[in-house]
N, C-alpha and C. Protein backbone atom coordinates (compact mmCIF):
# COMPACT_ATOMS: atom_id res chain seq x y z
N UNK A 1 -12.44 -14.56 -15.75
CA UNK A 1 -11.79 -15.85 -15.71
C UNK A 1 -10.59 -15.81 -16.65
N UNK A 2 -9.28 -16.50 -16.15
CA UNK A 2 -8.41 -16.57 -16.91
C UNK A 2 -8.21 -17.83 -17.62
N UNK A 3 -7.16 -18.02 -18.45
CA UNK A 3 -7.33 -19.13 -19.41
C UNK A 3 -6.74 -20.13 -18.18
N UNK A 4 -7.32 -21.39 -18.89
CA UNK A 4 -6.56 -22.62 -17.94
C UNK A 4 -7.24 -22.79 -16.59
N UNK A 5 -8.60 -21.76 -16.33
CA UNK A 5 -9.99 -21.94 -15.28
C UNK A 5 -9.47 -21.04 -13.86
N UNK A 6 -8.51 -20.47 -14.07
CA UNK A 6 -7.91 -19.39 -12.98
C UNK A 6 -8.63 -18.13 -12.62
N UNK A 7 -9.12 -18.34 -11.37
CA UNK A 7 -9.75 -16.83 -11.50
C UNK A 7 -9.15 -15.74 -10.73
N UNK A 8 -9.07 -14.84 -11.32
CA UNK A 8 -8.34 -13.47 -10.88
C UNK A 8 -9.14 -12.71 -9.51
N UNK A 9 -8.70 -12.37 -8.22
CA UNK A 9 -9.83 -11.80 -7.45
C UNK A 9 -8.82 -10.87 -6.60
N UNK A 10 -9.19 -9.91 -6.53
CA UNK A 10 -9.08 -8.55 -5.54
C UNK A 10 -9.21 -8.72 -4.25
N UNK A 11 -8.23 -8.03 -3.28
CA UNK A 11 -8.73 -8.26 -1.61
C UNK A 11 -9.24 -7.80 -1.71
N UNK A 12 -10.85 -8.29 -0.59
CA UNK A 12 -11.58 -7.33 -0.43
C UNK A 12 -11.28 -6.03 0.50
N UNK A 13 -10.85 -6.52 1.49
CA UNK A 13 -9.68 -6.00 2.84
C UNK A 13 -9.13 -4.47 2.05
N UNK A 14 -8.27 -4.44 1.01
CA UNK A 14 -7.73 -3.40 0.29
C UNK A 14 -7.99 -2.85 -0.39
N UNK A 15 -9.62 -3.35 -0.96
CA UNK A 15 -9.97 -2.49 -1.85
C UNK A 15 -11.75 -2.30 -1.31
N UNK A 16 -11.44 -1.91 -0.63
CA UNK A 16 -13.15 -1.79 0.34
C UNK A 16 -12.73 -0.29 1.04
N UNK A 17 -14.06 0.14 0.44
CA UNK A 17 -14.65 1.80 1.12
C UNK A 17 -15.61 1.56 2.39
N UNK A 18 -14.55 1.96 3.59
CA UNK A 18 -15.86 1.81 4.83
C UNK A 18 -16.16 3.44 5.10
N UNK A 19 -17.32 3.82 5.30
CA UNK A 19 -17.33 5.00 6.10
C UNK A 19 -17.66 4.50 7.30
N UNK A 20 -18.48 5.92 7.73
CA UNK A 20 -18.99 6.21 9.31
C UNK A 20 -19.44 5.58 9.94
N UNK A 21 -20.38 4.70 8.91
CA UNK A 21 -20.57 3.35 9.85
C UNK A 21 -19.85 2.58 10.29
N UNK A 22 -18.58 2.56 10.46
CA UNK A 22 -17.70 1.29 10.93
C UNK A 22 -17.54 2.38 12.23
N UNK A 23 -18.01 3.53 12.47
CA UNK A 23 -17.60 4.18 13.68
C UNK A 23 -18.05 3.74 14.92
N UNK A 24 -17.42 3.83 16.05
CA UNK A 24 -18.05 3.07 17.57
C UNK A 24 -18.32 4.17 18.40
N UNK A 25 -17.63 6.15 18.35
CA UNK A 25 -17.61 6.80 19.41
C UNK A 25 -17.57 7.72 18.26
N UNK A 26 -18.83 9.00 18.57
CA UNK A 26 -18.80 10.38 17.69
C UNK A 26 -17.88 11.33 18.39
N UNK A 27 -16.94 12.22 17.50
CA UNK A 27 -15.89 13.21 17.70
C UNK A 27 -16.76 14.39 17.89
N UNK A 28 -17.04 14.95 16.30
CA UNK A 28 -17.81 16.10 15.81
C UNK A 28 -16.59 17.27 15.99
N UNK A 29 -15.48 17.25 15.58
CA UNK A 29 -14.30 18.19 15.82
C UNK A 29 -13.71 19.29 14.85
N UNK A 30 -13.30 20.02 14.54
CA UNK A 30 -12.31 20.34 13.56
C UNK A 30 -10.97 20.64 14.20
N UNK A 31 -9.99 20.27 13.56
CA UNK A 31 -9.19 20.46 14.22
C UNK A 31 -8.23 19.66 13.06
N UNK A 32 -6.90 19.42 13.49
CA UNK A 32 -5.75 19.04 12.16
C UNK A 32 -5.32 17.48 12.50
N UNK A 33 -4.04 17.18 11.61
CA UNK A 33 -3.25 16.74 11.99
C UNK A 33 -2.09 16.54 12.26
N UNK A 34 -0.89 16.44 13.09
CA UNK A 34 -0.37 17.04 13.64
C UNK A 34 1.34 16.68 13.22
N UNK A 35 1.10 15.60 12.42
CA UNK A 35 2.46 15.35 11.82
C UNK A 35 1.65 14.30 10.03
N UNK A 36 2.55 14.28 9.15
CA UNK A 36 2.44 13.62 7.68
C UNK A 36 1.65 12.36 8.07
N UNK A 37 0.54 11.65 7.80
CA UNK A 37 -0.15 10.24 8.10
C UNK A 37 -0.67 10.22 6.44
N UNK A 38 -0.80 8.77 6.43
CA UNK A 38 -1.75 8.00 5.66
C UNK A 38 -3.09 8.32 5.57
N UNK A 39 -3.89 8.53 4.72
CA UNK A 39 -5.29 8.88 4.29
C UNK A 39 -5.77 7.49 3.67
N UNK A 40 -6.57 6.63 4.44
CA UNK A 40 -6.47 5.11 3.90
C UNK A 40 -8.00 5.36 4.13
N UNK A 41 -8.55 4.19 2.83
CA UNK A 41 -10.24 4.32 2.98
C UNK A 41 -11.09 3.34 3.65
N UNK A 42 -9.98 2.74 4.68
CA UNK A 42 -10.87 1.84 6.03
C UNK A 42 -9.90 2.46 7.39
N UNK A 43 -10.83 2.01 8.32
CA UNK A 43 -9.73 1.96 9.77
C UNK A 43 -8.94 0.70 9.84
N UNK A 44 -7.50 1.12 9.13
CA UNK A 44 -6.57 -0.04 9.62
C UNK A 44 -5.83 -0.35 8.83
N UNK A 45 -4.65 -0.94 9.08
CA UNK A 45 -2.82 -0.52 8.27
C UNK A 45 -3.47 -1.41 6.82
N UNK A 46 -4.07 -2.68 7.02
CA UNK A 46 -4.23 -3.33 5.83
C UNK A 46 -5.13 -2.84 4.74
N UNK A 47 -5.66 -1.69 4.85
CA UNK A 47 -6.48 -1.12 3.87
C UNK A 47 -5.82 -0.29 2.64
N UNK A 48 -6.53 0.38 1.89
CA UNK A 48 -5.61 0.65 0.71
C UNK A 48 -5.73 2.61 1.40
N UNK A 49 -3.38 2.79 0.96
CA UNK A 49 -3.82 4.29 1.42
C UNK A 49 -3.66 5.26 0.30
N UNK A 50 -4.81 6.16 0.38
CA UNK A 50 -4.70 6.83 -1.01
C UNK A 50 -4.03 8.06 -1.16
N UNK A 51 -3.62 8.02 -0.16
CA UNK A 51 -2.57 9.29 -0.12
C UNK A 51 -1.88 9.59 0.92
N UNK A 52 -1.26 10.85 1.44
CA UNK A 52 -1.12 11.07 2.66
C UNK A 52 -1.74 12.85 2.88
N UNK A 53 -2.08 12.82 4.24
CA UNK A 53 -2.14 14.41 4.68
C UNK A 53 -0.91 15.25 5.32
N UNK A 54 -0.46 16.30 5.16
CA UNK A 54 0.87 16.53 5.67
C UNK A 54 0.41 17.22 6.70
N UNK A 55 1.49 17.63 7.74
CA UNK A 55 1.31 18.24 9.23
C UNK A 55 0.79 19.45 8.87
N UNK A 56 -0.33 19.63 9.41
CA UNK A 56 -1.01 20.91 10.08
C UNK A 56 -2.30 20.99 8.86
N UNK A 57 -2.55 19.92 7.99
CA UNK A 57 -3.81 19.18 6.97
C UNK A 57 -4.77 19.48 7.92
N UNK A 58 -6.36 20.63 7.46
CA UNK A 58 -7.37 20.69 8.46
C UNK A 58 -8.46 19.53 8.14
N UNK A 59 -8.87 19.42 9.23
CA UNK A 59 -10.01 17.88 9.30
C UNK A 59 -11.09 18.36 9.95
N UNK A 60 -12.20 17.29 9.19
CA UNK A 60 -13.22 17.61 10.16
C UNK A 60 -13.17 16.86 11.22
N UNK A 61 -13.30 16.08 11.86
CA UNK A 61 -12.64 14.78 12.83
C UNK A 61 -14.42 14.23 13.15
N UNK A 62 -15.13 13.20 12.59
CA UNK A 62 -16.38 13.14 12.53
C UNK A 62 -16.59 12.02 14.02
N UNK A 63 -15.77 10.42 13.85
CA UNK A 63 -15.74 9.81 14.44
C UNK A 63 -14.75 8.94 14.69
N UNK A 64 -14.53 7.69 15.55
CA UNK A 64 -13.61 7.18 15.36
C UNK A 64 -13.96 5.53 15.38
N UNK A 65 -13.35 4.94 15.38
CA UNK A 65 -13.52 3.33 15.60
C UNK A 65 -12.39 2.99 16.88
N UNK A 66 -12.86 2.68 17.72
CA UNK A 66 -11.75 2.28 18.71
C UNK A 66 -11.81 3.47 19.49
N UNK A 67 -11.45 3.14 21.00
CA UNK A 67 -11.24 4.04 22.04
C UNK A 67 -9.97 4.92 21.58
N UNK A 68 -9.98 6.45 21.70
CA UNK A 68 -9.07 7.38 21.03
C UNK A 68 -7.89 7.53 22.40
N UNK A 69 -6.64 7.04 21.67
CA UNK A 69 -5.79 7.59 23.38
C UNK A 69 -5.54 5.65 23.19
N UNK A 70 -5.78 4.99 22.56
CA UNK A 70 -5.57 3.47 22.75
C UNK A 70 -5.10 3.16 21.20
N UNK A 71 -4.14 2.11 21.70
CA UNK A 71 -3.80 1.44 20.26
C UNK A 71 -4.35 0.92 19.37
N UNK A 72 -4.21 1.34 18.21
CA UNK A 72 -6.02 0.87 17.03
C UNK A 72 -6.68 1.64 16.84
N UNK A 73 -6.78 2.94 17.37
CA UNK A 73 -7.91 3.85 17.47
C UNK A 73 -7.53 4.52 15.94
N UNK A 74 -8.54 4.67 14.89
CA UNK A 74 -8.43 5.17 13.56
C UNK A 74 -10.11 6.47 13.50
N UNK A 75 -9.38 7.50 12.85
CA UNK A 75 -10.55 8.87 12.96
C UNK A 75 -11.20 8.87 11.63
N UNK A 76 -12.17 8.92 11.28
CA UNK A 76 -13.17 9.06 10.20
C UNK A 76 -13.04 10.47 10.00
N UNK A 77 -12.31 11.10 8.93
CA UNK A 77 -12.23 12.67 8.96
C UNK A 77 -12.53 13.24 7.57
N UNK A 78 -12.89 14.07 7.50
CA UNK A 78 -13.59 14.96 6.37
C UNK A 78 -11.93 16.10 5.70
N UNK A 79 -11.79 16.15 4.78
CA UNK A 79 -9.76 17.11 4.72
C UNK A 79 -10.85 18.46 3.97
N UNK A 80 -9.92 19.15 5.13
CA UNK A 80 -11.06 20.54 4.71
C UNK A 80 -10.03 21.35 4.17
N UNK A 81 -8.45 20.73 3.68
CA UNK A 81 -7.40 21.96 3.28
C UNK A 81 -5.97 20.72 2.73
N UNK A 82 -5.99 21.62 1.36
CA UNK A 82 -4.48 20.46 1.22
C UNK A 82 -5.36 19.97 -0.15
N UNK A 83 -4.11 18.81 -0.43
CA UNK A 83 -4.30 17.98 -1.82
C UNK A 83 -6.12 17.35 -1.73
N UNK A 84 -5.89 16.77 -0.67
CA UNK A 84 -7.51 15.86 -0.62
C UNK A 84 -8.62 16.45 -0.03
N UNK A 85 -8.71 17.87 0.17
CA UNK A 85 -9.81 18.63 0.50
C UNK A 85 -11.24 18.43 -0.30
N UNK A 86 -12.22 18.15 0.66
CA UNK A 86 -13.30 17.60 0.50
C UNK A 86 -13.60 16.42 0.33
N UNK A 87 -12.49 15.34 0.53
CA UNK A 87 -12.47 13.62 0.72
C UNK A 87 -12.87 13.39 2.09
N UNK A 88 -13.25 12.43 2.13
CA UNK A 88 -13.57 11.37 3.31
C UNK A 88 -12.55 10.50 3.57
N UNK A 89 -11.89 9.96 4.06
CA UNK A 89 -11.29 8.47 5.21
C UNK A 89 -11.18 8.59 6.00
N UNK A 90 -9.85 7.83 6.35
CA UNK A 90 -9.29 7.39 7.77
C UNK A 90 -7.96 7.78 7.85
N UNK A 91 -7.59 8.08 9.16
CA UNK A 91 -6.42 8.30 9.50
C UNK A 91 -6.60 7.91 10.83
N UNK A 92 -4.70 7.04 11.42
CA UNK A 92 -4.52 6.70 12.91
C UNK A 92 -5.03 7.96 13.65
N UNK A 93 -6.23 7.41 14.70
CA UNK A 93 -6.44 8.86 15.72
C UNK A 93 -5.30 9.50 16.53
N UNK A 94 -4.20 8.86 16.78
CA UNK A 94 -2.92 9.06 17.26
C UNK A 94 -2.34 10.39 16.72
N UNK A 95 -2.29 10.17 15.30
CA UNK A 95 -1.90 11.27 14.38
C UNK A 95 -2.87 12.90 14.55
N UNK A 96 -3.95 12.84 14.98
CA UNK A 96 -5.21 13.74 14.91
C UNK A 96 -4.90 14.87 16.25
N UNK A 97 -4.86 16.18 16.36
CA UNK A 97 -4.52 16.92 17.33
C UNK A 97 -5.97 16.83 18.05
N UNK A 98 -5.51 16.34 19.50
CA UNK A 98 -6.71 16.97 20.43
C UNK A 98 -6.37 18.12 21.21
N UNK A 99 -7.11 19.22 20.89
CA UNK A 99 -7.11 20.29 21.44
C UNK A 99 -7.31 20.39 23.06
N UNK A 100 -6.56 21.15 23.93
CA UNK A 100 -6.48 21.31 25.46
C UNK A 100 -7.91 22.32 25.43
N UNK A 101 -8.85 21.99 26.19
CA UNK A 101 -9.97 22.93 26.69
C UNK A 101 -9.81 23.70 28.38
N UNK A 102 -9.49 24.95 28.01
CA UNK A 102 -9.14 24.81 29.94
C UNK A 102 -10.44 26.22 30.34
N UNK A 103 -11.28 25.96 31.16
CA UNK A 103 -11.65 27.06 31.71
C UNK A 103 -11.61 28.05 32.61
């Protein structure tokens, strides 16, 4: 509490850790990302970003929130290389390379 009965309060929105549970569709991938993105610790622009990953940053790509290939879609990824290797967040799935499978 501040003087004069003011109270001081934090977004929760920006300063909230979501994991895997906010996920709707499992990836299970490794694979990168494919140009510089935001490393933010929810799915979504208003969250707080704690860094960035630069192009060709390896990921685990675990899950996502939102249909991937659609606007909104954010990847729950594991950074297996780079500054934040061995962190958890989020990054736009947009940003995330999907690999061509051809047989």
């Amino acid at each position: 509490m501040l003087l004069g009965g003011a109270v001081a309060t934090a977004s929760t929105a920006s300063a909230a850790t979501v994991g895997s549970g906010a996920c709707t569709h499992q990836i299970k991938l490794n694979t990168d990302v494919y140009t510089t993105v935001k490393f933010r610790t929810a799915p979504g622009t208003g969250y707080t970003a704690t860094g960035q990953l630069s192009r060709g940053t390896d990921v685990y790509w675990q899950c996502n929130k939102g249909d991937n290939g659609k606007p909104g879609a954010w990847g729950y990824v594991t950074v297996k290389s780079g500054a934040h290797k061995g962190k958890k967040g989020w990054v736009a799935a947009q940003y995330i390379n999907v690999p061509m499978h051809l047989d």
